[in-house]
PDB file of N, CA and C in Angstrom:
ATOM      1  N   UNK A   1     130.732 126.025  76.645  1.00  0.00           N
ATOM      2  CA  UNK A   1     130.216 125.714  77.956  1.00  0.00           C
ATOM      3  C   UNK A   1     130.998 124.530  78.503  1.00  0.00           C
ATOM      4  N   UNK A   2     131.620 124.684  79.403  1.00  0.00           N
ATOM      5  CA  UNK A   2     132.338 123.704  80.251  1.00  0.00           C
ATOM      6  C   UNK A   2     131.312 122.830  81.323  1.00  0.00           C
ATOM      7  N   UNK A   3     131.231 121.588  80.942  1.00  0.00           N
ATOM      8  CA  UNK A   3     130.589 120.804  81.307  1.00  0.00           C
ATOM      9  C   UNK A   3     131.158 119.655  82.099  1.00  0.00           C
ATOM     10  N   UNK A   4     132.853 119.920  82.041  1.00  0.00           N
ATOM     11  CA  UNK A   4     133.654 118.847  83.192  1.00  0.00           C
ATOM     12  C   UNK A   4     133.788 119.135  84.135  1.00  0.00           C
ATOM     13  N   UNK A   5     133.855 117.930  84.990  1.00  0.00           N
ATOM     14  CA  UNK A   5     134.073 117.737  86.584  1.00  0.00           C
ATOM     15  C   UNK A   5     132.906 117.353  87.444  1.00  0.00           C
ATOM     16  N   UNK A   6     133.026 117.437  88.668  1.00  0.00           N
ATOM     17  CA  UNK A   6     131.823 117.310  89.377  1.00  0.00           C
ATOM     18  C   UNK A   6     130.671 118.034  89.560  1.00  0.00           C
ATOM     19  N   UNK A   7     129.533 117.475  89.858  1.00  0.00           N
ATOM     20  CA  UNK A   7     128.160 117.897  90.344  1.00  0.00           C
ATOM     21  C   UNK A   7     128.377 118.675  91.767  1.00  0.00           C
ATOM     22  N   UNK A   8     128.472 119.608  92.054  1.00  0.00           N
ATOM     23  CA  UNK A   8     128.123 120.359  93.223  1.00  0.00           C
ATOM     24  C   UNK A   8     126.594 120.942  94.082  1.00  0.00           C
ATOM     25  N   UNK A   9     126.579 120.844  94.752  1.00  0.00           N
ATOM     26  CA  UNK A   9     125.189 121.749  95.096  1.00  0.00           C
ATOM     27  C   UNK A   9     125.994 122.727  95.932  1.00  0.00           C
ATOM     28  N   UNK A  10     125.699 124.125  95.347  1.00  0.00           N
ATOM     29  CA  UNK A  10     125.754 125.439  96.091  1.00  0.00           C
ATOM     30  C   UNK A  10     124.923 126.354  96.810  1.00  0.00           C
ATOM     31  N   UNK A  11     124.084 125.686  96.955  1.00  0.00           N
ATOM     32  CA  UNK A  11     123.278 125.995  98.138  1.00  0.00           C
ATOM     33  C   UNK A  11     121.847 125.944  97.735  1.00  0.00           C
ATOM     34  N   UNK A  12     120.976 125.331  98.894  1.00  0.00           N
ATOM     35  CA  UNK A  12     119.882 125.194  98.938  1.00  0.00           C
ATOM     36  C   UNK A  12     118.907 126.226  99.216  1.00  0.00           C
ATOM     37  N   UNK A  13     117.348 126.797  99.399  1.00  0.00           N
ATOM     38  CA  UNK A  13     116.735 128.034  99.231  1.00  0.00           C
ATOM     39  C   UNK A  13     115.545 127.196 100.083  1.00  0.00           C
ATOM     40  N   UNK A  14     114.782 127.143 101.038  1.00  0.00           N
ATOM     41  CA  UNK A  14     113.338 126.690 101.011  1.00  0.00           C
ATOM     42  C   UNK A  14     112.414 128.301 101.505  1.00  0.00           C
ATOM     43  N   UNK A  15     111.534 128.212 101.085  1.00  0.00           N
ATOM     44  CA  UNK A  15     110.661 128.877 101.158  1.00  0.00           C
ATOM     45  C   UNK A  15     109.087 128.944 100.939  1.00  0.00           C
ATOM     46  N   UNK A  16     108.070 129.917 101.737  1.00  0.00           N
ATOM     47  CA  UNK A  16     107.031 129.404 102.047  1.00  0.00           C
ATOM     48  C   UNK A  16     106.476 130.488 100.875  1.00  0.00           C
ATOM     49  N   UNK A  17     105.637 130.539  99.955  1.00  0.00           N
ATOM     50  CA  UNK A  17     104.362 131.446  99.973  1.00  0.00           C
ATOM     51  C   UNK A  17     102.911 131.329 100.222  1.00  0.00           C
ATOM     52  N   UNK A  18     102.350 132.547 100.354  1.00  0.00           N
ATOM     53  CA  UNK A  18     101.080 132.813 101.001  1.00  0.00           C
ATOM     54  C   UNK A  18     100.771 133.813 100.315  1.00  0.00           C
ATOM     55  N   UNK A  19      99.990 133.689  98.911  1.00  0.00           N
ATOM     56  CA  UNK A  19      99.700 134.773  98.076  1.00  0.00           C
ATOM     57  C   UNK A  19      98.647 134.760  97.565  1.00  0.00           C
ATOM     58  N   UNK A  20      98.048 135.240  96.378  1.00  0.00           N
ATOM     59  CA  UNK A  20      96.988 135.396  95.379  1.00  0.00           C
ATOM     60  C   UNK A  20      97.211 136.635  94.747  1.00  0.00           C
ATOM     61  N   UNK A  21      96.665 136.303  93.374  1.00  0.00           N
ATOM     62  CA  UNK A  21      97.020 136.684  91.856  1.00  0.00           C
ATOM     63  C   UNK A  21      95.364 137.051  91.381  1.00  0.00           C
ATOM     64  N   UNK A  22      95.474 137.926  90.483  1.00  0.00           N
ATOM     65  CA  UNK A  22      94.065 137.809  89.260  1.00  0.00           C
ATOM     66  C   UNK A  22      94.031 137.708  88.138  1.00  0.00           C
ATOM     67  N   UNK A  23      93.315 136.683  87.974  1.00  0.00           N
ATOM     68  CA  UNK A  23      93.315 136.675  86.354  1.00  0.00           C
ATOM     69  C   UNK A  23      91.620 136.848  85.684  1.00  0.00           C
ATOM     70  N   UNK A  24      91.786 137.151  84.690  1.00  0.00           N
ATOM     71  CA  UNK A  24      90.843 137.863  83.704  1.00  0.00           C
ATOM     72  C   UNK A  24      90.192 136.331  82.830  1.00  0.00           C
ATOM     73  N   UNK A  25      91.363 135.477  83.130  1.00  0.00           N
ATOM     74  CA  UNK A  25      91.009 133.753  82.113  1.00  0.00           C
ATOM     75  C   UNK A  25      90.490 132.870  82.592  1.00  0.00           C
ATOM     76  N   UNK A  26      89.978 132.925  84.006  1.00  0.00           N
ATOM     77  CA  UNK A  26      89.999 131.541  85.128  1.00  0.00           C
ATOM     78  C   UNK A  26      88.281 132.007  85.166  1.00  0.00           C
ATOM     79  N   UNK A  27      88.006 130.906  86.193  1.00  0.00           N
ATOM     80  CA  UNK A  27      86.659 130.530  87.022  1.00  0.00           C
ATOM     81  C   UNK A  27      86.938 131.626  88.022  1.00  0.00           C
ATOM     82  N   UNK A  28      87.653 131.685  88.535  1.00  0.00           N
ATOM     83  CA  UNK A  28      87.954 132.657  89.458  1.00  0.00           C
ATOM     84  C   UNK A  28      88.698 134.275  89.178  1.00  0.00           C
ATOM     85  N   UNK A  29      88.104 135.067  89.568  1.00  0.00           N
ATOM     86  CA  UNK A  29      88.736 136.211  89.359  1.00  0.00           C
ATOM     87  C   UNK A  29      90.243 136.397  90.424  1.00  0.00           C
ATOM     88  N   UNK A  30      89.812 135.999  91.651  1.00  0.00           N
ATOM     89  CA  UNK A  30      91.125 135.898  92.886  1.00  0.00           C
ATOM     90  C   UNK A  30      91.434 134.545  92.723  1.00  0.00           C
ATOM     91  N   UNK A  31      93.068 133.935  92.066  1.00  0.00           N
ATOM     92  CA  UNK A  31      93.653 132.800  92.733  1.00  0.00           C
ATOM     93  C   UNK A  31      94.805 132.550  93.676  1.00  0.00           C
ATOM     94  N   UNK A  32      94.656 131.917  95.215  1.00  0.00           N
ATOM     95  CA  UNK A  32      95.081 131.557  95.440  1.00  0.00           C
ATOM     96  C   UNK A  32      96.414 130.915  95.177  1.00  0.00           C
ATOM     97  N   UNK A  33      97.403 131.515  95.549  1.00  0.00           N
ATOM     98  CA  UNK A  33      99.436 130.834  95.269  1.00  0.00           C
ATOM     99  C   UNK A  33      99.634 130.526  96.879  1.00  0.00           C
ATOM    100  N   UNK A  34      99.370 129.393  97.087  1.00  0.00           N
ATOM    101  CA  UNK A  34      99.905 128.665  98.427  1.00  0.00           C
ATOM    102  C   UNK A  34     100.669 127.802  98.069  1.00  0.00           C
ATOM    103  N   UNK A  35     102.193 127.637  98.026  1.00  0.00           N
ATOM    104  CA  UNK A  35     103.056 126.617  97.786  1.00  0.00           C
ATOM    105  C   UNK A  35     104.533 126.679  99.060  1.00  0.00           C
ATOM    106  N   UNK A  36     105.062 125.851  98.875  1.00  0.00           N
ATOM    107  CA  UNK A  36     106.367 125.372  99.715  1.00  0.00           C
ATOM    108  C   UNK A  36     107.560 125.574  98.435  1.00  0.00           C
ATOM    109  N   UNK A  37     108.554 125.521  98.446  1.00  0.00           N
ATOM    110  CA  UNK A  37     109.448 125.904  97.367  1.00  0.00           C
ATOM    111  C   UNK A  37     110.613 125.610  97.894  1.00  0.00           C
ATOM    112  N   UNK A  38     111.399 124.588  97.014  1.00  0.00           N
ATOM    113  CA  UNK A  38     112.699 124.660  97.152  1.00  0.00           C
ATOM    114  C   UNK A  38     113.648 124.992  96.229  1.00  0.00           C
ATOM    115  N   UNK A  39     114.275 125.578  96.406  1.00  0.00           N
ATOM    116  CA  UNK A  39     115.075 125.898  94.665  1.00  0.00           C
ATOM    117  C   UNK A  39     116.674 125.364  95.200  1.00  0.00           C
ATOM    118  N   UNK A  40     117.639 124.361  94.630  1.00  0.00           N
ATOM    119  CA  UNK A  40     118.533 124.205  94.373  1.00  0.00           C
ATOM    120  C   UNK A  40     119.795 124.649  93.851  1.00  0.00           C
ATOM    121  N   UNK A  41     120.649 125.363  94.062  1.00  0.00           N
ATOM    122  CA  UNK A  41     121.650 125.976  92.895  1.00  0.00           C
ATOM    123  C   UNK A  41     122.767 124.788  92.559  1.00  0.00           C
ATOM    124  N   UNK A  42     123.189 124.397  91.597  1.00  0.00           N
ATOM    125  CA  UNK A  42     124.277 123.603  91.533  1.00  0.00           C
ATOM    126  C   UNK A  42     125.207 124.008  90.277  1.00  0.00           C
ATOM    127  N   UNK A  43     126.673 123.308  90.072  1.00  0.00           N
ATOM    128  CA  UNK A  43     127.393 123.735  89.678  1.00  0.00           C
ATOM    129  C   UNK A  43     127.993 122.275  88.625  1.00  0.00           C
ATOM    130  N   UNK A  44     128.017 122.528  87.681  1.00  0.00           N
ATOM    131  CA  UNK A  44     128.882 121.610  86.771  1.00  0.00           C
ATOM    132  C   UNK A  44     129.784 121.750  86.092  1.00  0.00           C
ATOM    133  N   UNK A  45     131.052 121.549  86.582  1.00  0.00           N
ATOM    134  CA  UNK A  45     132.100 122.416  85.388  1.00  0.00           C
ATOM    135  C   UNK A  45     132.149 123.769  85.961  1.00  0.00           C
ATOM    136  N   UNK A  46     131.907 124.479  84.936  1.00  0.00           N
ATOM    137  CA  UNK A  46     131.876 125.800  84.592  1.00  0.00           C
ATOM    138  C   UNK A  46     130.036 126.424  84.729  1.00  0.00           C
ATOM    139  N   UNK A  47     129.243 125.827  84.566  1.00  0.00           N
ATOM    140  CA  UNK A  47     128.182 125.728  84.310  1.00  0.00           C
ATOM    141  C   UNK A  47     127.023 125.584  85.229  1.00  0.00           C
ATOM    142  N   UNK A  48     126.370 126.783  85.736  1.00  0.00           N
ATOM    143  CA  UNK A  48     125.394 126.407  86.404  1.00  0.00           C
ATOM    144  C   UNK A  48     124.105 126.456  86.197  1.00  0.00           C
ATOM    145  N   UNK A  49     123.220 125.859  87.163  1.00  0.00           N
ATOM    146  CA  UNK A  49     121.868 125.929  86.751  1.00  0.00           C
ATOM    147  C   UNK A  49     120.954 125.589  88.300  1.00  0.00           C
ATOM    148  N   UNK A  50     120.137 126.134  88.159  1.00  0.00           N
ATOM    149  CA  UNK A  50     119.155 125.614  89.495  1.00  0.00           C
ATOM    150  C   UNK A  50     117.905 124.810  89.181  1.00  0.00           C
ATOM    151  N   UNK A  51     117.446 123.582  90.151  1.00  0.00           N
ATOM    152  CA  UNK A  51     116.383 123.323  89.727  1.00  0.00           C
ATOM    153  C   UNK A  51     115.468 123.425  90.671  1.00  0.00           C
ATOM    154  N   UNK A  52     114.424 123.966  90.904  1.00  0.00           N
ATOM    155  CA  UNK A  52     112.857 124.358  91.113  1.00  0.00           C
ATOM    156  C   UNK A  52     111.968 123.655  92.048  1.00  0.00           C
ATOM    157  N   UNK A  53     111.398 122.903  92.312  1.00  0.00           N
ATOM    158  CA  UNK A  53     110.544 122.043  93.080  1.00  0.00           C
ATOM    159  C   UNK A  53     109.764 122.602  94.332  1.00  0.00           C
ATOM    160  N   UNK A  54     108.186 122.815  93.552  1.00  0.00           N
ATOM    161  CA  UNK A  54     106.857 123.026  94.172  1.00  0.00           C
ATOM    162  C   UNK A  54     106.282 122.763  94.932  1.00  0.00           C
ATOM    163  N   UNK A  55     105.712 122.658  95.958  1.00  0.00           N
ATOM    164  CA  UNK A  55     104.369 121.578  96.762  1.00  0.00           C
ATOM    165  C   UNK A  55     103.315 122.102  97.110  1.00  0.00           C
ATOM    166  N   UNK A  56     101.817 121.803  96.810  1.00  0.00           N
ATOM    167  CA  UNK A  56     100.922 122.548  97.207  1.00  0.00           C
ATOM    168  C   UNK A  56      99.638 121.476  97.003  1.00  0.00           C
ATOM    169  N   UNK A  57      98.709 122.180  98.160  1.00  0.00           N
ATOM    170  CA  UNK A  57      97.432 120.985  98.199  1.00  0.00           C
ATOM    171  C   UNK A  57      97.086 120.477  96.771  1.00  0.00           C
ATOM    172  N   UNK A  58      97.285 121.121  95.343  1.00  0.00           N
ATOM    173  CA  UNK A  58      96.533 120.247  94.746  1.00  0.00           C
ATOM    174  C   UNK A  58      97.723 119.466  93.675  1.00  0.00           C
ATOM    175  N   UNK A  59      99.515 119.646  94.031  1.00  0.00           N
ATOM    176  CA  UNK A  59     100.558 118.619  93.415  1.00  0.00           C
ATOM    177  C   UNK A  59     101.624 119.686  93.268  1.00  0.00           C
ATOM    178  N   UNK A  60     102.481 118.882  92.595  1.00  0.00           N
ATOM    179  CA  UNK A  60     103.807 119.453  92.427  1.00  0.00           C
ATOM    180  C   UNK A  60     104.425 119.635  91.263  1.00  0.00           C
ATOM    181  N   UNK A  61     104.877 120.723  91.208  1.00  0.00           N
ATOM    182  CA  UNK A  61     105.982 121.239  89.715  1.00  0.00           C
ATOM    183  C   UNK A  61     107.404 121.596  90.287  1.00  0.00           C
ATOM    184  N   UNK A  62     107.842 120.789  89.123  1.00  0.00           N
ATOM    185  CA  UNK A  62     109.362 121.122  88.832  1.00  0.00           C
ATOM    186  C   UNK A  62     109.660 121.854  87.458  1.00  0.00           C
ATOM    187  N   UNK A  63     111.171 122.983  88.094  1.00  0.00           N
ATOM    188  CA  UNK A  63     111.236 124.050  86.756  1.00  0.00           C
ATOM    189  C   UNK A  63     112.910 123.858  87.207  1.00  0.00           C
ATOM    190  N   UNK A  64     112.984 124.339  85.700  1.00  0.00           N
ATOM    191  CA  UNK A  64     114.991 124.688  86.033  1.00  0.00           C
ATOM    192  C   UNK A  64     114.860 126.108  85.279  1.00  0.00           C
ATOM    193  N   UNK A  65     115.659 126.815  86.362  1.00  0.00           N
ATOM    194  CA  UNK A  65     116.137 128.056  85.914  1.00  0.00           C
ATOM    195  C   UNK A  65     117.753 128.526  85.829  1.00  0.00           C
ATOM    196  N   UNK A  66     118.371 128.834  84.523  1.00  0.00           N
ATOM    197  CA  UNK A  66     119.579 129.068  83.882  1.00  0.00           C
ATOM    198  C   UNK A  66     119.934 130.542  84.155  1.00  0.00           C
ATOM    199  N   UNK A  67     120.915 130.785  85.265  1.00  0.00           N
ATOM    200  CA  UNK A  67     120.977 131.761  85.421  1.00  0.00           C
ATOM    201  C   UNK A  67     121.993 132.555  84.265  1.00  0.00           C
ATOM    202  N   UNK A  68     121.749 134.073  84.528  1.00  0.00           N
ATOM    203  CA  UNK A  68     122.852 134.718  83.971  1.00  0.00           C
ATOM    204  C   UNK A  68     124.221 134.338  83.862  1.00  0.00           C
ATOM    205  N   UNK A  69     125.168 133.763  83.027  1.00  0.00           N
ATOM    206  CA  UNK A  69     126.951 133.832  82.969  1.00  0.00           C
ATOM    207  C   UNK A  69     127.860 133.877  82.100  1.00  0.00           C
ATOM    208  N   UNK A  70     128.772 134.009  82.523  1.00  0.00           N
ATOM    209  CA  UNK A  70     129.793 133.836  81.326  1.00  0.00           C
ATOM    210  C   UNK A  70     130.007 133.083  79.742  1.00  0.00           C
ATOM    211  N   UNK A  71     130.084 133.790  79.168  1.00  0.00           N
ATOM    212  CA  UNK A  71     130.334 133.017  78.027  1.00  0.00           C
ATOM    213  C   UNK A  71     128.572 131.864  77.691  1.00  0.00           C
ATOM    214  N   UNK A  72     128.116 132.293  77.915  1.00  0.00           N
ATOM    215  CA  UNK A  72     126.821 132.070  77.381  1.00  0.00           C
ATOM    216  C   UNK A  72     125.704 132.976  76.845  1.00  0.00           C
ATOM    217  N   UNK A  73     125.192 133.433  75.704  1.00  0.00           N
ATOM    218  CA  UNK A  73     124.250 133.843  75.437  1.00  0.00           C
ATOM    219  C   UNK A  73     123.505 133.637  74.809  1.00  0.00           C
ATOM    220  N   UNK A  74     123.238 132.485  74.497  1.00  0.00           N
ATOM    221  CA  UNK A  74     121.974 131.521  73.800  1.00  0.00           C
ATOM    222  C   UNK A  74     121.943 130.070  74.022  1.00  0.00           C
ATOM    223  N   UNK A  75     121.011 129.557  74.903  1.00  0.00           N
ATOM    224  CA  UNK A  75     121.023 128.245  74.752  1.00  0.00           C
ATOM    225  C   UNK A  75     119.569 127.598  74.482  1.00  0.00           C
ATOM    226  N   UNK A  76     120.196 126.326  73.461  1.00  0.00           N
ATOM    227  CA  UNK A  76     119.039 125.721  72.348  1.00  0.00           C
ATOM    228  C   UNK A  76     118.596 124.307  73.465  1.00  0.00           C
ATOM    229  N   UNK A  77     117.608 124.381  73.399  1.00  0.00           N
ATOM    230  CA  UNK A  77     117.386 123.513  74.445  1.00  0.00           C
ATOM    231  C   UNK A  77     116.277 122.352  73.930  1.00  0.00           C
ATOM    232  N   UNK A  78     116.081 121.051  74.001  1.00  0.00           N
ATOM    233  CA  UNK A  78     115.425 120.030  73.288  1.00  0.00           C
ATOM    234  C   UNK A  78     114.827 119.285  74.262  1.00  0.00           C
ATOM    235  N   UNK A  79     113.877 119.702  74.719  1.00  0.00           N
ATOM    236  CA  UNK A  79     112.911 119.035  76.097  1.00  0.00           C
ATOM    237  C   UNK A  79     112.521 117.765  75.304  1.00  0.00           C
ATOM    238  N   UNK A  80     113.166 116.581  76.103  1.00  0.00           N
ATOM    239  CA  UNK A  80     112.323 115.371  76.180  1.00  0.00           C
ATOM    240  C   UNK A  80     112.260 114.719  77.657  1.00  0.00           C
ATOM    241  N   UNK A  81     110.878 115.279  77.798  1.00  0.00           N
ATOM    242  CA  UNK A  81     110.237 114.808  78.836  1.00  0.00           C
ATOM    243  C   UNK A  81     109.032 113.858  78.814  1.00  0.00           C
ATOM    244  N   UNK A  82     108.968 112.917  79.652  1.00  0.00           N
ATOM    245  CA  UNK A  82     108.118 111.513  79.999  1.00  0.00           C
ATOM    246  C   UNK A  82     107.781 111.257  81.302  1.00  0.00           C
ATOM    247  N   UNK A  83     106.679 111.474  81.561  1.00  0.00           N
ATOM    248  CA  UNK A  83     105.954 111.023  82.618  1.00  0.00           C
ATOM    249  C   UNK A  83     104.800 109.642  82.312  1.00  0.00           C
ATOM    250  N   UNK A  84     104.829 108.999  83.518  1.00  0.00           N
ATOM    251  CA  UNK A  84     104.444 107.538  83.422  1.00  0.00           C
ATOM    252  C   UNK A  84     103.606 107.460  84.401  1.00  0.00           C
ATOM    253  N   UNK A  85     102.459 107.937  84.370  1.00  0.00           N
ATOM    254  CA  UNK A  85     101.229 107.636  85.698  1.00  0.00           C
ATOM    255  C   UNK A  85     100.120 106.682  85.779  1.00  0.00           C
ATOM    256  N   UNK A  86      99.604 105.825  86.436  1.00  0.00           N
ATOM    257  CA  UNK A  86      99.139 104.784  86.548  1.00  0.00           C
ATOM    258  C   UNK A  86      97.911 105.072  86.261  1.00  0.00           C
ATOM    259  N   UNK A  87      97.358 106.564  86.475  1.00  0.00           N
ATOM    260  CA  UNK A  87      95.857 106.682  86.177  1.00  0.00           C
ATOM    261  C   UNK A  87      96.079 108.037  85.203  1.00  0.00           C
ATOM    262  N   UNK A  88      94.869 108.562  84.560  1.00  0.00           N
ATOM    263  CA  UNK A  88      95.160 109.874  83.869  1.00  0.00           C
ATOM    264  C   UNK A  88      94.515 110.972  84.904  1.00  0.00           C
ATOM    265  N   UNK A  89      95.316 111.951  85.213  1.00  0.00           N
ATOM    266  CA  UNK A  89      95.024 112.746  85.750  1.00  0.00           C
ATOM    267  C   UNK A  89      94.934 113.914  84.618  1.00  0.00           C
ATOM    268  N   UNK A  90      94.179 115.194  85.332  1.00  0.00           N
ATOM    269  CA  UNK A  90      94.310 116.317  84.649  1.00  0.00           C
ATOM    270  C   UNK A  90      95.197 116.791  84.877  1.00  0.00           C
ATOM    271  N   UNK A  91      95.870 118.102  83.715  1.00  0.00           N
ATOM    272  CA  UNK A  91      96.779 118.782  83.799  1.00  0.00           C
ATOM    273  C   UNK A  91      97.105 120.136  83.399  1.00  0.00           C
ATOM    274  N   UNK A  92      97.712 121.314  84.028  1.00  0.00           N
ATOM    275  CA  UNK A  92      97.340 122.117  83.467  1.00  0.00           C
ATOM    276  C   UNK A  92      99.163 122.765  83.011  1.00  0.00           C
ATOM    277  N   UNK A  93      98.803 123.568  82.409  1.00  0.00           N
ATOM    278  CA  UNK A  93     100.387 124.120  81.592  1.00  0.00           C
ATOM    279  C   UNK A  93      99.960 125.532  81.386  1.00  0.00           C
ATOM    280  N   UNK A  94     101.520 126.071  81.236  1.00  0.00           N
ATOM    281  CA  UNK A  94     101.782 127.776  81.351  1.00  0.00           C
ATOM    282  C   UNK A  94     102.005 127.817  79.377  1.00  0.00           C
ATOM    283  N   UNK A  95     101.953 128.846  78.566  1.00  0.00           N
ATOM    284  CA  UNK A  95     102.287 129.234  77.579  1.00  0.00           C
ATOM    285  C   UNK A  95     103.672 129.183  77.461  1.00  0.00           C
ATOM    286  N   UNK A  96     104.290 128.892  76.546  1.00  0.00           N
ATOM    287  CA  UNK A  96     105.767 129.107  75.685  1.00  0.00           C
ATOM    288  C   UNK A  96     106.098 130.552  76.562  1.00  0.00           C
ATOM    289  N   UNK A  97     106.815 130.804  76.976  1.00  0.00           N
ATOM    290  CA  UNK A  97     107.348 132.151  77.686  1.00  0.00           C
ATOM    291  C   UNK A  97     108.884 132.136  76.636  1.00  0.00           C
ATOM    292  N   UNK A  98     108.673 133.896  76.566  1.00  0.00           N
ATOM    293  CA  UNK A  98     109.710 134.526  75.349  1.00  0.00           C
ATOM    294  C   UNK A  98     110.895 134.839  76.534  1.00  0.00           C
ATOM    295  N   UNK A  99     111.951 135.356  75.789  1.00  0.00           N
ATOM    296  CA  UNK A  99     112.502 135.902  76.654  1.00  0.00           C
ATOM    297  C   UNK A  99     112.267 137.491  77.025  1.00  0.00           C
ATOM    298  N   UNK A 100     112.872 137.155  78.950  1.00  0.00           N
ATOM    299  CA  UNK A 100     112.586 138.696  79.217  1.00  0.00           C
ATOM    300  C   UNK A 100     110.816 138.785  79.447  1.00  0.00           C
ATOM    301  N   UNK A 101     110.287 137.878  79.409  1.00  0.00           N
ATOM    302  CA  UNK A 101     109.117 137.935  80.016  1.00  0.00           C
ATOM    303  C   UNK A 101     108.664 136.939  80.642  1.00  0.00           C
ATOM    304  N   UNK A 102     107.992 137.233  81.747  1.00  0.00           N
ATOM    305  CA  UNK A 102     106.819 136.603  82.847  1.00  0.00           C
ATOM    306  C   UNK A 102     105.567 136.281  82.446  1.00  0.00           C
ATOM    307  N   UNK A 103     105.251 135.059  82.736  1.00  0.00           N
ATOM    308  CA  UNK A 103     103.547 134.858  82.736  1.00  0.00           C
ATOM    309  C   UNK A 103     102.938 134.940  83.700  1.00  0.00           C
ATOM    310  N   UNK A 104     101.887 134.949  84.393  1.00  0.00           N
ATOM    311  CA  UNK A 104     101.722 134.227  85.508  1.00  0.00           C
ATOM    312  C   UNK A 104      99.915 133.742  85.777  1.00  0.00           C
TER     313      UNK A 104
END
């Protein structure tokens, strides 16, 4: 994986949804997907990747998604992530997703 040279952005995405989903696990049988969305594509090297960013009445998520390319077909990846918030809020999280599959 070629990782020299500059940071590029190749183009930006915004978009609105106005949806709802069902689930069988919730308080609710109908939920509500009202979010704003921007997705990023950028370029490093040889190497790209997009990153994600959410907005919706009740906060925001960020995701990076690794698209399909060259000369890549497995990457090992070592999340260290830290968030630092002044109060504890609640939080909620998606399952480990395999590959080739969707949660939602």
């Amino acid at each position: 994986m070629d990782l020299s040279g500059g940071l590029s952005v190749l183009k930006a995405e915004n978009s609105t949804v106005n949806n709802e989903w069902h689930s069988d696990f919730s308080e609710l049988s109908t939920i509500p997907e009202h979010y704003n969305q921007t997705k990023i594509h950028l370029k490093l090297g040889g190497f790209q990747i997009n990153i994600i960013e959410r907005a919706n009445n009740e906060g925001i998520a960020f995701a990076y998604e690794i698209p399909e390319q060259q000369n890549i077909s497995e990457i090992g990846l070592e999340e260290k992530i830290h968030f630092n918030f002044k109060e504890d809020y609640g939080v909620w999280s998606t399952p480990k997703r395999e590959p080739g599959k969707l949660t939602a």
